[in-house]
N, C-alpha and C. Protein backbone atom coordinates (compact mmCIF):
# COMPACT_ATOMS: atom_id res chain seq x y z
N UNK A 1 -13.12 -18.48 -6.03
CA UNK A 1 -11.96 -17.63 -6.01
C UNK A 1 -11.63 -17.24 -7.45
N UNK A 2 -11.58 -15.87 -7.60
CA UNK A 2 -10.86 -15.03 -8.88
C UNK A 2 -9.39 -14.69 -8.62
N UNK A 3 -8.93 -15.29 -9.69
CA UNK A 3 -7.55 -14.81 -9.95
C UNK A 3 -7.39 -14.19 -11.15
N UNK A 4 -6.31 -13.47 -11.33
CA UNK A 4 -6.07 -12.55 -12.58
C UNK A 4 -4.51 -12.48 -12.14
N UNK A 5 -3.66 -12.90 -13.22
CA UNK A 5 -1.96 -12.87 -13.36
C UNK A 5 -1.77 -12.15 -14.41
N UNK A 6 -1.16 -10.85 -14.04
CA UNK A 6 -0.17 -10.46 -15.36
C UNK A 6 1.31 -10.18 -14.96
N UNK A 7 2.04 -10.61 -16.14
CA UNK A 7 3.09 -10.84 -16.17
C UNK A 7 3.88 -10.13 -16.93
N UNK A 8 3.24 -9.14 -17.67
CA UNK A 8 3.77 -7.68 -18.34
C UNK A 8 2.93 -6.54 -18.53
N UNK A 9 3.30 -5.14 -19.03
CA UNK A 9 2.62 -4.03 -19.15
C UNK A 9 1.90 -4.45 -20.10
N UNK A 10 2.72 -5.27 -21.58
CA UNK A 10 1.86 -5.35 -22.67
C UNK A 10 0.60 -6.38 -22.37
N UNK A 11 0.50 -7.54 -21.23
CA UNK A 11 -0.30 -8.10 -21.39
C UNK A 11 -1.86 -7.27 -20.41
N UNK A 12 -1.36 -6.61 -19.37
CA UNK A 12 -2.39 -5.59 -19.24
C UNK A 12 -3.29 -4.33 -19.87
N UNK A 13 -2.05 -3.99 -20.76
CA UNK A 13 -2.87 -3.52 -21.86
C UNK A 13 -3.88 -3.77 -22.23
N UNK A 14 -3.36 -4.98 -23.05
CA UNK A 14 -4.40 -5.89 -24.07
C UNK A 14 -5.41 -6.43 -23.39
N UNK A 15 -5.65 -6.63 -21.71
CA UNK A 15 -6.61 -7.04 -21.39
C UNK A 15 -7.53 -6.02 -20.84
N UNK A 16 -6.95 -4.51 -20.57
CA UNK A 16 -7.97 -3.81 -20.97
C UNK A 16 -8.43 -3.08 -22.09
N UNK A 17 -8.07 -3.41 -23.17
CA UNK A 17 -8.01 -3.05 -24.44
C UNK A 17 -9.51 -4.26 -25.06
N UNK A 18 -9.64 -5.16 -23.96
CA UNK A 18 -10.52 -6.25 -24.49
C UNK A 18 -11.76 -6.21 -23.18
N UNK A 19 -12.75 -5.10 -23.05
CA UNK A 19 -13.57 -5.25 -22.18
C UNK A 19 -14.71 -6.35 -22.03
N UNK A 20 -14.73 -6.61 -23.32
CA UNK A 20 -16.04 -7.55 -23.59
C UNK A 20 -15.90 -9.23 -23.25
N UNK A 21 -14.29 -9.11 -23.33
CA UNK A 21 -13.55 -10.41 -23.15
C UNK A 21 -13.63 -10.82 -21.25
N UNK A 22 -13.18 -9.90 -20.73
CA UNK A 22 -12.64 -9.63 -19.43
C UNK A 22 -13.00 -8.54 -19.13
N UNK A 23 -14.18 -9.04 -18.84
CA UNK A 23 -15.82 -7.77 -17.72
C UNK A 23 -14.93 -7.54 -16.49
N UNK A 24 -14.31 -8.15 -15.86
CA UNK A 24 -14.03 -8.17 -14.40
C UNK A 24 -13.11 -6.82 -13.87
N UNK A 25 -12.43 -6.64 -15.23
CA UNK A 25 -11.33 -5.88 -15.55
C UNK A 25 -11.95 -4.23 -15.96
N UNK A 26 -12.04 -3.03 -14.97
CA UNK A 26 -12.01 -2.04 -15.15
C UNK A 26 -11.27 -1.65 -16.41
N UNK A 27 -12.13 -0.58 -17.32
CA UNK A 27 -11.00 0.03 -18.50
C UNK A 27 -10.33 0.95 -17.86
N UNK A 28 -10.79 1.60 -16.97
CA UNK A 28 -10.13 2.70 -16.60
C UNK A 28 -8.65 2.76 -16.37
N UNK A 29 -8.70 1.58 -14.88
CA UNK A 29 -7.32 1.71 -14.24
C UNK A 29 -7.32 0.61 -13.30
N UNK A 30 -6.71 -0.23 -13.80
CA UNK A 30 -6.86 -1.69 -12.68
C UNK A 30 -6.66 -1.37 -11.54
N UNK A 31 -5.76 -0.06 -11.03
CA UNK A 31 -5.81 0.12 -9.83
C UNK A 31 -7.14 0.73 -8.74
N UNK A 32 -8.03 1.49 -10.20
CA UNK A 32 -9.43 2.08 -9.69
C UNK A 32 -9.89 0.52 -8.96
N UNK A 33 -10.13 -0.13 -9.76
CA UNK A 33 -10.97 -1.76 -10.06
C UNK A 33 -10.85 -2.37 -8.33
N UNK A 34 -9.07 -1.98 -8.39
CA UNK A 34 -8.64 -2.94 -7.08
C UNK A 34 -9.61 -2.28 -5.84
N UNK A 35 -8.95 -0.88 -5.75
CA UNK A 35 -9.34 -0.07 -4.74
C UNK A 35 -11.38 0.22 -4.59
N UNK A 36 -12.29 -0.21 -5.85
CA UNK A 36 -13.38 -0.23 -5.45
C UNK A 36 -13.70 -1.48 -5.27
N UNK A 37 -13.49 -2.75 -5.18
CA UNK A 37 -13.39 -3.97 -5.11
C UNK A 37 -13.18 -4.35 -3.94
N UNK A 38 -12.40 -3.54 -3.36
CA UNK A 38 -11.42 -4.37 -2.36
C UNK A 38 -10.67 -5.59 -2.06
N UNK A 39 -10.18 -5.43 -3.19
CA UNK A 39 -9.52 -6.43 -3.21
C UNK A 39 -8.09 -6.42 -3.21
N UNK A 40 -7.58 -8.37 -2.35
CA UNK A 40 -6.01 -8.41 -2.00
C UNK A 40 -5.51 -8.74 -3.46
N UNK A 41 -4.01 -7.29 -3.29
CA UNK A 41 -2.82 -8.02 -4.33
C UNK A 41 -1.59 -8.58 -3.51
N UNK A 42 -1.45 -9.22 -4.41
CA UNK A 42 0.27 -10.09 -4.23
C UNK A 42 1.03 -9.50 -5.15
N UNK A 43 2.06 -9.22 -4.49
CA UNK A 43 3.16 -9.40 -5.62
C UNK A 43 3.82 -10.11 -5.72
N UNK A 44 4.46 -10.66 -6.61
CA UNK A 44 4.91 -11.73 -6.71
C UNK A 44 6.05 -11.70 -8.39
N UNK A 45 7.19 -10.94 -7.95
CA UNK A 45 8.01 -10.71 -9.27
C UNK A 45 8.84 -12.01 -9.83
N UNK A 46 8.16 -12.76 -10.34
CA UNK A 46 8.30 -14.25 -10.96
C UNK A 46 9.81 -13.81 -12.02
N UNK A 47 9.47 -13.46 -12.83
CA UNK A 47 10.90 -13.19 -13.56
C UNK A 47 12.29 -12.93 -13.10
N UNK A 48 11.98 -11.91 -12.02
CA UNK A 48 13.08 -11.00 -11.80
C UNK A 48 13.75 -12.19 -10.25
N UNK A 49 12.56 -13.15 -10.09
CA UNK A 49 13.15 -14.28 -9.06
C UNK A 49 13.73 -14.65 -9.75
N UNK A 50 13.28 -15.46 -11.04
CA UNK A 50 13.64 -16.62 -11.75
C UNK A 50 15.10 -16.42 -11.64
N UNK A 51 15.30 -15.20 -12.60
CA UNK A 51 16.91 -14.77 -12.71
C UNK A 51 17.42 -14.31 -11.51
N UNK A 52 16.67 -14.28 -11.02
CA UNK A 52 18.30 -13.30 -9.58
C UNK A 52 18.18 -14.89 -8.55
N UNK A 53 17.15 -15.63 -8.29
CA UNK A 53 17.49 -16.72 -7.31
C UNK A 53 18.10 -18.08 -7.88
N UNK A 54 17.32 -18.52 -9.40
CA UNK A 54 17.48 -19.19 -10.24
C UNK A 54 18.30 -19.54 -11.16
N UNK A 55 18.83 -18.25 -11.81
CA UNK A 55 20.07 -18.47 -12.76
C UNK A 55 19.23 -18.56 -13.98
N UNK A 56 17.27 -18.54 -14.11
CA UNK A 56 16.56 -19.42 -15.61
C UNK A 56 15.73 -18.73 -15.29
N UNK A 57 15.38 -17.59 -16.55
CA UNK A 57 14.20 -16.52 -16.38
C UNK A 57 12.88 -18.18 -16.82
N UNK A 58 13.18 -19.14 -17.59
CA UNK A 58 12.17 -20.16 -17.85
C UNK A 58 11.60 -20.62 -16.75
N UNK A 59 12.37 -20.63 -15.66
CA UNK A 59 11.31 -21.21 -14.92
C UNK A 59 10.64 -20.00 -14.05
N UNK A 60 9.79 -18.90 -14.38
CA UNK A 60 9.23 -17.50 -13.95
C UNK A 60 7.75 -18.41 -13.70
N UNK A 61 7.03 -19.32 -14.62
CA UNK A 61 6.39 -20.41 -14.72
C UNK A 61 5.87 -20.62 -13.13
N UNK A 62 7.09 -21.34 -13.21
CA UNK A 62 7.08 -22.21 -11.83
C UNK A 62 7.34 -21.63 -10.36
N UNK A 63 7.96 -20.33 -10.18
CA UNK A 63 7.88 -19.47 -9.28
C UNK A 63 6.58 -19.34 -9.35
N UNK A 64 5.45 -18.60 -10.05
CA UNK A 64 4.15 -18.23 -9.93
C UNK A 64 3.13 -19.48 -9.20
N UNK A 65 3.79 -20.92 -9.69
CA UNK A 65 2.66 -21.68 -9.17
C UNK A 65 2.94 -21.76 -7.88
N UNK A 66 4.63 -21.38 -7.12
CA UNK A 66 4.52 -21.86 -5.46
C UNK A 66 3.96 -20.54 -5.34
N UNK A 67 4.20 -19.39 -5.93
CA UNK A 67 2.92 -18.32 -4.77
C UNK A 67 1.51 -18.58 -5.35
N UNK A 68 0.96 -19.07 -6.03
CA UNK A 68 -0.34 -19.50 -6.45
C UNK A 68 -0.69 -20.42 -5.32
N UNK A 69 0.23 -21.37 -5.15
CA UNK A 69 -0.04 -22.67 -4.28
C UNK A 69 -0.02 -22.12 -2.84
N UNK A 70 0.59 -21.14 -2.21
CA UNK A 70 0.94 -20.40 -1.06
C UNK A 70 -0.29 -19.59 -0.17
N UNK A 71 -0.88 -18.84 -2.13
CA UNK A 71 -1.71 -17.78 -1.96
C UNK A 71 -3.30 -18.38 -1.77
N UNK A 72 -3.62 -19.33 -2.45
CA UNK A 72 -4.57 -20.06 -2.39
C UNK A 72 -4.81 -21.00 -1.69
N UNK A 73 -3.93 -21.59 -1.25
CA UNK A 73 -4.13 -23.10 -0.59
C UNK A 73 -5.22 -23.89 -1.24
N UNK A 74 -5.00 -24.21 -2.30
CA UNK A 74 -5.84 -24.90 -2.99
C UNK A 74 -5.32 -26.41 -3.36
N UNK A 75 -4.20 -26.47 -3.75
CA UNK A 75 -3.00 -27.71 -3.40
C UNK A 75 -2.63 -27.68 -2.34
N UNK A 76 -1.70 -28.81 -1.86
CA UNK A 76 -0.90 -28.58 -0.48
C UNK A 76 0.32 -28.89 -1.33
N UNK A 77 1.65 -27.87 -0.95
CA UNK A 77 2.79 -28.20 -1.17
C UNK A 77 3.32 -29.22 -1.60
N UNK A 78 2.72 -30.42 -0.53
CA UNK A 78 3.93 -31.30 -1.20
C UNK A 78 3.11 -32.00 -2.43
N UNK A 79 1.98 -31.83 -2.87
CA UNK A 79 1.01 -32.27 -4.04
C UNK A 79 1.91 -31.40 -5.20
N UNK A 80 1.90 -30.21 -4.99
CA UNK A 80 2.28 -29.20 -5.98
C UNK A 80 3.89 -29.84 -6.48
N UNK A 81 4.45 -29.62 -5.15
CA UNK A 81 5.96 -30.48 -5.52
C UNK A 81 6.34 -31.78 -6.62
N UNK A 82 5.36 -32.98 -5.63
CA UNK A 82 5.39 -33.69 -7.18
C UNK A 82 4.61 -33.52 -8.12
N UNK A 83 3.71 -33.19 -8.17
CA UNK A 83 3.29 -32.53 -9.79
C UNK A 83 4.36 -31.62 -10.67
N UNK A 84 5.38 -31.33 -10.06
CA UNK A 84 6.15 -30.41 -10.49
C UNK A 84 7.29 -31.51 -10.86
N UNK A 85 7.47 -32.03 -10.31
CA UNK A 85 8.51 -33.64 -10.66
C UNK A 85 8.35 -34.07 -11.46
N UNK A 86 7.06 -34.47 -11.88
CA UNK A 86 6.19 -35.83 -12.65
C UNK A 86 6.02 -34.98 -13.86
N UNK A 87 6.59 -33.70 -14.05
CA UNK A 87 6.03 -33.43 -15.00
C UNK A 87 7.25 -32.26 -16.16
N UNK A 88 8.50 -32.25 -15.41
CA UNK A 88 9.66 -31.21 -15.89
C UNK A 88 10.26 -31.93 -16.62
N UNK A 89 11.04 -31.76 -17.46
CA UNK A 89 11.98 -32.72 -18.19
C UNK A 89 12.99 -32.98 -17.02
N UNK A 90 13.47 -34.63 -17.16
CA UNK A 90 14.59 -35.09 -16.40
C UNK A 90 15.55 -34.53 -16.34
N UNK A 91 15.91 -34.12 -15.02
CA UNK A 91 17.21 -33.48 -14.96
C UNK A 91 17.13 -31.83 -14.38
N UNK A 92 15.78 -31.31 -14.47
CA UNK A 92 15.35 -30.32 -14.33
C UNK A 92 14.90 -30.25 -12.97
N UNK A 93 14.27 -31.46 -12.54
CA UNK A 93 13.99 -31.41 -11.14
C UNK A 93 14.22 -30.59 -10.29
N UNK A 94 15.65 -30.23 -9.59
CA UNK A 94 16.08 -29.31 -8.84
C UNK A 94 15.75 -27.68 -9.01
N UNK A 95 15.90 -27.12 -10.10
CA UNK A 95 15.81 -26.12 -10.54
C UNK A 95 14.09 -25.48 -10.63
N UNK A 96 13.79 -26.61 -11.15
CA UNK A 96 11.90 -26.35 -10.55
C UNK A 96 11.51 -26.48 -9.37
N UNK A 97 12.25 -27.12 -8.36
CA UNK A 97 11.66 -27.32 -7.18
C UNK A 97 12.09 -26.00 -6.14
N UNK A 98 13.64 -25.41 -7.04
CA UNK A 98 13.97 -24.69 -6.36
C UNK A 98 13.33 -23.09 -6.88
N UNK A 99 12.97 -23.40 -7.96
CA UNK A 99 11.79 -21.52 -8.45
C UNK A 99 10.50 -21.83 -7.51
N UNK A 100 9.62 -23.33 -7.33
CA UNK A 100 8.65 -23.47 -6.65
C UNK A 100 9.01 -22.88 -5.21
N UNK A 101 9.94 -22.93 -4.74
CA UNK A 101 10.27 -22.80 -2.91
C UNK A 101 10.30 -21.12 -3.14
N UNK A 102 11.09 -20.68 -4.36
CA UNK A 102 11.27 -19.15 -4.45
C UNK A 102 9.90 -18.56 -4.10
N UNK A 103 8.84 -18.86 -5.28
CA UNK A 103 7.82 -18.22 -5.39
C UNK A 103 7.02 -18.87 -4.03
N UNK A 104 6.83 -19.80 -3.90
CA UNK A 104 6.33 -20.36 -2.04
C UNK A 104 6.05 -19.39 -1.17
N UNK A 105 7.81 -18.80 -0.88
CA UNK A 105 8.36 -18.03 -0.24
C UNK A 105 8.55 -16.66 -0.31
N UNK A 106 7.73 -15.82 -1.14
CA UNK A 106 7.44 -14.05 -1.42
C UNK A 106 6.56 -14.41 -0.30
């Protein structure tokens, strides 16, 4: 499985601005790329959750891994969950668990 996340205009740019880096990546028009590929997108607006469900554009992070975890099934939820525990600063818990359920849930 190929994945490719961008998370701004400027970082798409720069990754087709870098062909030699990231072959996978049409210069043309990532949308040419998608449409001869055939390949599935997600959307998945991590930021604009963070802040409108969250109250913390910081955790945009952690929204992406529950639709990563959602989109892939490569973890199972509740693996992802505590990895997400075991690993936030104390006190943070809630707030990561609750961007993880956001992004889960696109």
């Amino acid at each position: 499985m190929d994945l490719h996340i961008t998370l701004t205009r400027k970082q798409t740019k720069d990754i087709k601005s870098q062909p030699e880096k990231y072959r996978f990546l049409s210069t043309t028009s990532t949308f040419d790329f998608i449409d001869e590929h055939n390949i599935k997108v997600y959307n998945a607006p991590a930021t604009k959750t963070a802040m409108d469900d969250i109250g913390l554009k910081i955790v945009a992070n952690i929204v992406m891994v529950g639709a990563i975890t959602k989109i892939t099934g490569v973890i199972s939820k509740d693996a992802a969950i505590e990895s997400i525990k075991a690993s936030v600063p104390a006190g943070t818990e809630d707030k990561n668990i609750a961007a993880f359920e956001a992004g889960y849930n696109f």
